[in-house]
Protein backbone atom coordinates (compact mmCIF):
# COMPACT_ATOMS: atom_id res chain seq x y z
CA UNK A 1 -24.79 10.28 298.09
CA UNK A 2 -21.20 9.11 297.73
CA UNK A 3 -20.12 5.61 299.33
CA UNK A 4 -15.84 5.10 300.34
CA UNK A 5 -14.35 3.22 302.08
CA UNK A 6 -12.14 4.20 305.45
CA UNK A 7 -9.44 2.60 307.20
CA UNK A 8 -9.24 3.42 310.64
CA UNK A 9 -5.71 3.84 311.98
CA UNK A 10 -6.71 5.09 315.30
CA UNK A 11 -9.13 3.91 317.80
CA UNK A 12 -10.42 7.72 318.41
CA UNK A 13 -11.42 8.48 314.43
CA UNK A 14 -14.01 5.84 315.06
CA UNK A 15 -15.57 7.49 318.20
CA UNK A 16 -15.93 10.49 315.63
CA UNK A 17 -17.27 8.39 312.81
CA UNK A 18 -19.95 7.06 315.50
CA UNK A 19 -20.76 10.66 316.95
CA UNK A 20 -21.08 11.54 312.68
CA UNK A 21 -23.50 8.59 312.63
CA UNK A 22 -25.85 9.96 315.66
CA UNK A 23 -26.37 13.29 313.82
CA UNK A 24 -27.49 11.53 311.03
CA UNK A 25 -24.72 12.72 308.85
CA UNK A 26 -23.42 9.39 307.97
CA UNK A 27 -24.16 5.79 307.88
CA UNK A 28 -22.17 3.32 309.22
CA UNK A 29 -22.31 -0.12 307.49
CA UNK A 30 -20.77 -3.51 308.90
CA UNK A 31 -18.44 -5.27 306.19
CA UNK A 32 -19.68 -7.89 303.80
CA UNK A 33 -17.44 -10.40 303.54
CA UNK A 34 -18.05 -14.37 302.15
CA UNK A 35 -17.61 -15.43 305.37
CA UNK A 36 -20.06 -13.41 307.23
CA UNK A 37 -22.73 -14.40 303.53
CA UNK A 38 -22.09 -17.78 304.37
CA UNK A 39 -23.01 -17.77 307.91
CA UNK A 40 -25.77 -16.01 307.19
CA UNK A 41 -26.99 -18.10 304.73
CA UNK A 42 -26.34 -21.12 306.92
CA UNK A 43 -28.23 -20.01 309.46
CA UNK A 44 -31.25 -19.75 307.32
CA UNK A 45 -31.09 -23.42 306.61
CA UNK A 46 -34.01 -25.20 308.00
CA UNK A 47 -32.68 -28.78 307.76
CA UNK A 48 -29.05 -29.80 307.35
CA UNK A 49 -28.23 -32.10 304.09
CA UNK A 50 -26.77 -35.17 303.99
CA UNK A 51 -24.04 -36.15 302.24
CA UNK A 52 -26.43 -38.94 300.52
CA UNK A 53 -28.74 -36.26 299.48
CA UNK A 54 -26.06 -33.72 298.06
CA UNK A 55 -25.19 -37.19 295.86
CA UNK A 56 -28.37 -38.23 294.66
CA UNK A 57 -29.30 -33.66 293.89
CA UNK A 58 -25.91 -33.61 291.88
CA UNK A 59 -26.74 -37.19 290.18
CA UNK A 60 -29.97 -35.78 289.06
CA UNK A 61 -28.62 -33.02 287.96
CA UNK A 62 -26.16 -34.20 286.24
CA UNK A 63 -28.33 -37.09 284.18
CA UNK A 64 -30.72 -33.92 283.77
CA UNK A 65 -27.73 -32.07 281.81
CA UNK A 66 -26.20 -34.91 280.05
CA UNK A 67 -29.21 -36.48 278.74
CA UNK A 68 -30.08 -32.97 276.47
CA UNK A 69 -27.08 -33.36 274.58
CA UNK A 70 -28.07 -36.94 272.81
C-alpha cells in the first residue's frame, strides 16, 4: 500500500477518483487538519469549563510543579 497526496485541478478527476473508490481500488480519506481535530475534540466535551476552573487546574498545577524543585 502506498499513501500520496493529490491535488485536484479539475472538478472531473474527482468524479474518477470516486468511481476508483467504488471498485474498491482506492480509498478516499477526508483531510485532517487542526481545525477539523479541534472540533472534533470539542464536540466530545461533556461539560464546558469555566474560566474559574481553567484558573484554579493551572494553579494546581503549577504549585504541583514548583513545589518539587525545593
Amino acid at each position: 500500500m502506498e499513501t500520496i497526496s493529490i491535488q485536484i485541478n479539475n472538478p472531473k478527476a474527482m468524479s474518477l477518483l470516486k468511481d476508483l473508490a467504488k471498485l474498491n481500488l482506492i480509498t478516499i480519506k477526508p483531510q485532517v487538519t487542526l481545525q477539523n481535530t479541534l472540533d472534533r475534540l470539542r464536540s466530545n466535551a461533556n461539560n464546558k469549563l469555566t474560566i474559574d476552573e481553567i484558573s484554579a487546574e493551572v494553579e494546581q498545577v503549577r504549585n504541583q510543579r514548583y513545589a518539587k524543585k525545593y
